[in-house]
N, C-alpha and C. Protein backbone atom coordinates (compact mmCIF):
# COMPACT_ATOMS: atom_id res chain seq x y z
N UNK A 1 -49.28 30.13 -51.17
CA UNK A 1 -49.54 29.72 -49.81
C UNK A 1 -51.02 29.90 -49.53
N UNK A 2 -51.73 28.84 -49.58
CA UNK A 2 -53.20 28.89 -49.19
C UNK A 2 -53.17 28.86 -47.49
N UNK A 3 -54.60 29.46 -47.08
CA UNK A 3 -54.74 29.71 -45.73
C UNK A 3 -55.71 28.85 -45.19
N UNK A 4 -56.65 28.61 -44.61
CA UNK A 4 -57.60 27.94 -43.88
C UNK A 4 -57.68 28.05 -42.46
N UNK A 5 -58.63 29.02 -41.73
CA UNK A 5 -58.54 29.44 -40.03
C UNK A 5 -59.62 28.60 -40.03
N UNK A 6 -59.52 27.65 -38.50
CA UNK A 6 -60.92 27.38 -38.07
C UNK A 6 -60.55 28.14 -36.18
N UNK A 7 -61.69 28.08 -35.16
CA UNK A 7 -61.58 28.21 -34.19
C UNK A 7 -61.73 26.90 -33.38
N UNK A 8 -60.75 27.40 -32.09
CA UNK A 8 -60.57 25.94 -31.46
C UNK A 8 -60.84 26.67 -30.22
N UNK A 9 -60.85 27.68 -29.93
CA UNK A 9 -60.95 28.27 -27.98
C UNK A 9 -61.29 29.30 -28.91
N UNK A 10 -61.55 30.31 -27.20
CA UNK A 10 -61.78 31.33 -27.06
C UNK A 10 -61.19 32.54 -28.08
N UNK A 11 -59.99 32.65 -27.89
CA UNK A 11 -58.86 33.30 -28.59
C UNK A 11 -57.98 32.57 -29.02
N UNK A 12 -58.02 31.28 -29.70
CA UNK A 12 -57.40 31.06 -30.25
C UNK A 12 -57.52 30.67 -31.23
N UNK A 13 -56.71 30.41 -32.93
CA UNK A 13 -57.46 29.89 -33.92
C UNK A 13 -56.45 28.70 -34.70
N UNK A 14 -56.82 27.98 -35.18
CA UNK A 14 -55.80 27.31 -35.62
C UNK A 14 -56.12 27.52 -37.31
N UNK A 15 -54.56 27.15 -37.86
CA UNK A 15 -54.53 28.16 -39.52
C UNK A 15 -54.35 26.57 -40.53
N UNK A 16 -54.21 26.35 -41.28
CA UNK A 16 -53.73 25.29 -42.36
C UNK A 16 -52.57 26.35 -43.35
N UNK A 17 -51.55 25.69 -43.25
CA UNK A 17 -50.62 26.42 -44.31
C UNK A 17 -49.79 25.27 -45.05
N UNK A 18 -50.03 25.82 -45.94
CA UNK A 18 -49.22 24.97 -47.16
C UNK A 18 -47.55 25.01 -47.02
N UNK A 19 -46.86 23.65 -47.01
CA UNK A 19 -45.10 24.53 -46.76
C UNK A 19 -44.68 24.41 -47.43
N UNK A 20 -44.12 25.65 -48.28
CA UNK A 20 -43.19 25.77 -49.36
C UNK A 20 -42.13 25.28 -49.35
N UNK A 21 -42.27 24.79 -50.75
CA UNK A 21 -40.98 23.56 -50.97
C UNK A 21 -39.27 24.43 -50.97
N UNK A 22 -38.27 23.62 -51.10
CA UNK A 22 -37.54 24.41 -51.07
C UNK A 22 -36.41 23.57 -52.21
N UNK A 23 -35.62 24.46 -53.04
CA UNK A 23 -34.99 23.75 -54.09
C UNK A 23 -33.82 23.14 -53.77
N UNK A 24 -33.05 22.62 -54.68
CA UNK A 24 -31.60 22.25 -54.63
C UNK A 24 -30.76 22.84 -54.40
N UNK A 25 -31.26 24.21 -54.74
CA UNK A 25 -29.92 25.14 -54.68
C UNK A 25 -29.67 25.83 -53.27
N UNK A 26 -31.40 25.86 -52.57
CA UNK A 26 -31.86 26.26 -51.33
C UNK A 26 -30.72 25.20 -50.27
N UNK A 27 -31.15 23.83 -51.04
CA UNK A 27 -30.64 22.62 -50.04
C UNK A 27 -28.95 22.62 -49.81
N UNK A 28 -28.14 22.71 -51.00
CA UNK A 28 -26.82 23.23 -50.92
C UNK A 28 -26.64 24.40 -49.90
N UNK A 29 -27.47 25.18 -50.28
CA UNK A 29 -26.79 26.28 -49.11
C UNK A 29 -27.08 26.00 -47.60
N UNK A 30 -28.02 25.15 -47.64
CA UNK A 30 -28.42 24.62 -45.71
C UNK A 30 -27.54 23.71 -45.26
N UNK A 31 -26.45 23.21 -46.15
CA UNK A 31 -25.52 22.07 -46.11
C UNK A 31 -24.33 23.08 -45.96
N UNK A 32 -24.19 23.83 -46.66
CA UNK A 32 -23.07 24.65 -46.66
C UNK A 32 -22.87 25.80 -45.24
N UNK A 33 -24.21 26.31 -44.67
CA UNK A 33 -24.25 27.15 -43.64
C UNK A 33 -24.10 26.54 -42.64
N UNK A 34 -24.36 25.11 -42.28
CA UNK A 34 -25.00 24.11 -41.26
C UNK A 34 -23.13 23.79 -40.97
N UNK A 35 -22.31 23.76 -42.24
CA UNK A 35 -21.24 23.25 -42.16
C UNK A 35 -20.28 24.53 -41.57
N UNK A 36 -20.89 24.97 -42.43
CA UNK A 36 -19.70 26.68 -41.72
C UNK A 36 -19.84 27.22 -40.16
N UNK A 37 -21.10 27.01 -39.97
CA UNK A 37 -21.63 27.49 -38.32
C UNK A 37 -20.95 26.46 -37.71
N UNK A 38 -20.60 25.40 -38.16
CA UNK A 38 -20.17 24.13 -36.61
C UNK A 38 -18.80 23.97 -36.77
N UNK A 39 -18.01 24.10 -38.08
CA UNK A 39 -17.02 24.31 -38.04
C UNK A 39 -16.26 26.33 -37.05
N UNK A 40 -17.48 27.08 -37.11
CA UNK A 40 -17.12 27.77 -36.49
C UNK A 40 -16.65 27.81 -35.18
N UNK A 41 -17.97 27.06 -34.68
CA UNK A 41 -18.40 27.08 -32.99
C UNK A 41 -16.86 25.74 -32.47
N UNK A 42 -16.95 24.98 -33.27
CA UNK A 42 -16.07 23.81 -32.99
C UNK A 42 -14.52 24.90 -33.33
N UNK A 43 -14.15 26.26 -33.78
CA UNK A 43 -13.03 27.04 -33.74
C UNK A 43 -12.85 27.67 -32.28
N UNK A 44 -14.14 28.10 -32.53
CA UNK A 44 -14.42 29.20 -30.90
C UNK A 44 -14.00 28.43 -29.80
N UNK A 45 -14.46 26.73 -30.30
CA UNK A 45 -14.19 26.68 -28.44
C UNK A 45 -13.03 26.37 -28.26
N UNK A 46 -12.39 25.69 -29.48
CA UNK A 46 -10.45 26.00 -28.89
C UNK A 46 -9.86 26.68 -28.92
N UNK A 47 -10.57 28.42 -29.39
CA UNK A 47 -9.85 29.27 -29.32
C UNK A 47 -10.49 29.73 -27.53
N UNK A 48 -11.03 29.26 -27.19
CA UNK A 48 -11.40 29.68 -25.73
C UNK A 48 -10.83 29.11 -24.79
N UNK A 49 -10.60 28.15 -24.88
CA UNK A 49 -8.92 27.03 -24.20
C UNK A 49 -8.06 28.16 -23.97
N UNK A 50 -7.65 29.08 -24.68
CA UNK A 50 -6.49 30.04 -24.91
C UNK A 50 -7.12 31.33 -23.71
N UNK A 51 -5.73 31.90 -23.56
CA UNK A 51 -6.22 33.11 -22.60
C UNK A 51 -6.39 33.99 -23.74
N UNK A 52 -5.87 34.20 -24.88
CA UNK A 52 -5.36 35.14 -25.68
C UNK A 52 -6.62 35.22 -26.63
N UNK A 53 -7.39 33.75 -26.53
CA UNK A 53 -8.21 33.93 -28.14
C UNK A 53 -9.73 33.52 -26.95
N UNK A 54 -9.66 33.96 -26.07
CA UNK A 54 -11.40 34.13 -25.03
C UNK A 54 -12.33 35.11 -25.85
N UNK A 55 -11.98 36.37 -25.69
CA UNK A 55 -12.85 37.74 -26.75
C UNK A 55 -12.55 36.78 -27.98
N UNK A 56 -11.78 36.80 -29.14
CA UNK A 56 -12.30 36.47 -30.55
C UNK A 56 -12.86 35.26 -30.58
N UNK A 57 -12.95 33.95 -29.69
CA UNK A 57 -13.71 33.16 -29.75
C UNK A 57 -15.39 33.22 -29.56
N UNK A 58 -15.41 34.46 -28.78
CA UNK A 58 -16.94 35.19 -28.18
C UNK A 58 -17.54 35.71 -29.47
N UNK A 59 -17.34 36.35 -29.95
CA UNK A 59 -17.43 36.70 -31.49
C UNK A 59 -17.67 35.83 -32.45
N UNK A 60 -16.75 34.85 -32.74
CA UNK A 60 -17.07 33.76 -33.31
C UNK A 60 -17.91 32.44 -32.93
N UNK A 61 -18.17 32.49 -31.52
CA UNK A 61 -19.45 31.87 -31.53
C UNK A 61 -20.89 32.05 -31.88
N UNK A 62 -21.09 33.64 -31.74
CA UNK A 62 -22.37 34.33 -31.89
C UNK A 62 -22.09 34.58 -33.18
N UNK A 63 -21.37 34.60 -34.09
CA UNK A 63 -21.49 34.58 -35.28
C UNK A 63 -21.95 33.59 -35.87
N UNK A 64 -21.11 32.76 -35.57
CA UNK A 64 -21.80 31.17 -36.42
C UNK A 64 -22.81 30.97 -35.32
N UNK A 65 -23.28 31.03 -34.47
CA UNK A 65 -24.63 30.73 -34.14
C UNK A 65 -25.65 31.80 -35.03
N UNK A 66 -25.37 32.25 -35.45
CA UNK A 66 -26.20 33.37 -36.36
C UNK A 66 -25.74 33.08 -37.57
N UNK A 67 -25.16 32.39 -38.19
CA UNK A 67 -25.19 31.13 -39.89
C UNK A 67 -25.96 29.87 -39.49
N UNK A 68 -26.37 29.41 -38.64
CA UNK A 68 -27.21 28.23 -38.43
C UNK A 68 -28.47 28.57 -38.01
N UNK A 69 -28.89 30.04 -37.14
CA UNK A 69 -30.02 30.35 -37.42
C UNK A 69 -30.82 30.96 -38.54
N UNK A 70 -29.65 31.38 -39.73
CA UNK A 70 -30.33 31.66 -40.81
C UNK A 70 -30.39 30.79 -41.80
N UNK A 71 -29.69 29.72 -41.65
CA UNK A 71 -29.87 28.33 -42.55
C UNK A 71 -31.58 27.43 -42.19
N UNK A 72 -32.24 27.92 -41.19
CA UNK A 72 -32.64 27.14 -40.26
C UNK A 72 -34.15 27.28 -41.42
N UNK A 73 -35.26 26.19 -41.59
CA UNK A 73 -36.17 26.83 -42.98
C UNK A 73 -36.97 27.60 -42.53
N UNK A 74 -37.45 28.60 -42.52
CA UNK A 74 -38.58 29.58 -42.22
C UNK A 74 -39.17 29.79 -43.10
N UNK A 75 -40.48 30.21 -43.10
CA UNK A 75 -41.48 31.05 -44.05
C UNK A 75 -42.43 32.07 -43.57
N UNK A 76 -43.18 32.93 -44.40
CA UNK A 76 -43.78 33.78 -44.30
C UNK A 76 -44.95 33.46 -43.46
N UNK A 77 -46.15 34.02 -42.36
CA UNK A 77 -47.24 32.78 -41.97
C UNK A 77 -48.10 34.53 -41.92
N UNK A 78 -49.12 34.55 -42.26
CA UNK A 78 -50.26 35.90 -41.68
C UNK A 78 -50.88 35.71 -40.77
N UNK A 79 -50.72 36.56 -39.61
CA UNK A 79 -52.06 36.45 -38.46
C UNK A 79 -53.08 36.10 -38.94
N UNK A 80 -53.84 35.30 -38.16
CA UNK A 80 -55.26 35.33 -38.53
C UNK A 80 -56.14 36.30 -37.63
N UNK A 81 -55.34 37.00 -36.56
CA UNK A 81 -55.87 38.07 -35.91
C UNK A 81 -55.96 39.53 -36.34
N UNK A 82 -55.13 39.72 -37.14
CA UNK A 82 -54.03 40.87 -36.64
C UNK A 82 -53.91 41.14 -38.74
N UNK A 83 -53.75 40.27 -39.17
CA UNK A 83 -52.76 39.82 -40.88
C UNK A 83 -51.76 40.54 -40.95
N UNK A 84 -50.76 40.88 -39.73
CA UNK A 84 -49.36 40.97 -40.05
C UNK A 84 -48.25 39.72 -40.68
N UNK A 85 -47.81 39.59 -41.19
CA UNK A 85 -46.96 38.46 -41.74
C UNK A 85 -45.87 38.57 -40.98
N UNK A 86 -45.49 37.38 -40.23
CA UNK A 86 -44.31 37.17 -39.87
C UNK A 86 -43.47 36.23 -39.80
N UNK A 87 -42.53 35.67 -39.98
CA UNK A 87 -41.28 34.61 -40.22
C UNK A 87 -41.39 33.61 -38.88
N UNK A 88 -41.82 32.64 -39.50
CA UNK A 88 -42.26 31.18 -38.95
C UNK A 88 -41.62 29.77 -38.97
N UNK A 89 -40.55 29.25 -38.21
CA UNK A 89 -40.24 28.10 -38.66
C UNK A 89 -40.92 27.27 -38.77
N UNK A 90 -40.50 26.30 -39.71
CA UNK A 90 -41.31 25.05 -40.32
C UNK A 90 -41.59 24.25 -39.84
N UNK A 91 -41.06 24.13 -38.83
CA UNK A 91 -40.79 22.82 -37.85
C UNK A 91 -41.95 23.64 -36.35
N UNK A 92 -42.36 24.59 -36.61
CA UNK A 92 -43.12 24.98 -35.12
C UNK A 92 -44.49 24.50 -35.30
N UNK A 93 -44.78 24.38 -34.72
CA UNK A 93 -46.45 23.71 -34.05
C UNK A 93 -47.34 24.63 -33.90
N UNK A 94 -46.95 26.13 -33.31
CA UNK A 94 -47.98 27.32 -33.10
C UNK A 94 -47.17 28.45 -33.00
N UNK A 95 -47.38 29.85 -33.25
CA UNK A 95 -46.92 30.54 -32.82
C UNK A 95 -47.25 32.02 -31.96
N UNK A 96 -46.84 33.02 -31.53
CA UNK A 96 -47.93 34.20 -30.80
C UNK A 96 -47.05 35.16 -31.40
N UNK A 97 -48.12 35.97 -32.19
CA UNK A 97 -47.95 36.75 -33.09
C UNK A 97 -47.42 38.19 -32.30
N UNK A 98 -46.20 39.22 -33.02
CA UNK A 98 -45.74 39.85 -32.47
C UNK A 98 -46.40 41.21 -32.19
N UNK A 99 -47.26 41.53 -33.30
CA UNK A 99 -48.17 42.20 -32.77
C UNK A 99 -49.44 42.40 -31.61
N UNK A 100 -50.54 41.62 -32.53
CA UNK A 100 -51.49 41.16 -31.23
C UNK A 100 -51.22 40.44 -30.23
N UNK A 101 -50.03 39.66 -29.74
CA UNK A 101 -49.99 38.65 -28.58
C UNK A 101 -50.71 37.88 -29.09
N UNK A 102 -51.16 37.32 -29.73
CA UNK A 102 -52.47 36.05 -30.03
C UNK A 102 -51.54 35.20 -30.32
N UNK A 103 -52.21 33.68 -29.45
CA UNK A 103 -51.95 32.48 -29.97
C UNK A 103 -52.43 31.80 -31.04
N UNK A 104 -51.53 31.45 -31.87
CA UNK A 104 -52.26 30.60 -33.60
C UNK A 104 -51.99 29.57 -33.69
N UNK A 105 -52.35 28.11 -33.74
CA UNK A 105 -52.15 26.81 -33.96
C UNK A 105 -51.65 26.53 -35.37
N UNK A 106 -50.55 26.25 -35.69
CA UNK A 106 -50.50 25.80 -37.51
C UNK A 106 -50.34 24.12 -37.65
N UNK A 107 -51.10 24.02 -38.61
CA UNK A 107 -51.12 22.77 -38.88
C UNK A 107 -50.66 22.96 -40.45
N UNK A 108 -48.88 22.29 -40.53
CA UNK A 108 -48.83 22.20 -41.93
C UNK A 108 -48.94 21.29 -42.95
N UNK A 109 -49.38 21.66 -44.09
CA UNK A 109 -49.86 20.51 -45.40
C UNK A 109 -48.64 19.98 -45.94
């Protein structure tokens, strides 16, 4: 993962990050989690129809909503303030780092 900061404001900097590819075997399992979380949520909510299955449907929604947020691609990104590393989706535009509060612009390759 190569880096590249330039400054764009005051406090803010924007980074260049390279995005790591992700394999076949990676891709099976985002097919497989993506499938298990919606087949979940699509359980929960007819078990929530029910008086009897309201609590275990509650459970099973926040569960499989938590298999589709870990299917979801993330990577590693370093402050350019701060160089704490923290877990970045791929798909975000900028993020504010949990330490310093600083805003970082990513632009990915």
């Amino acid at each position: 993962m190569t880096e590249a900061t330039k400054s764009i404001g005051e406090n803010r900097l924007m980074i260049d990050v390279e995005k790591k590819r992700s394999g076949f075997g990676r891709g099976i399992g985002k097919v497989f989690a993506f499938t298990l979380g919606g087949i979940g949520i699509f359980t929960s909510a007819l078990l929530f129809l029910t008086i009897i299955g309201i609590l275990p449907a509650i459970g099973l929604f926040f569960m499989s909503l938590g298999i589709i947020y870990l299917a979801l691609g993330k990577q590693q990104v370093k402050c350019p303030h701060c160089a704490k590393k923290q877990p970045v989706l791929q798909t975000a535009e900028n993020f504010t780092c949990a330490k310093c509060q600083q805003l970082t612009v990513i632009n990915w390759k």
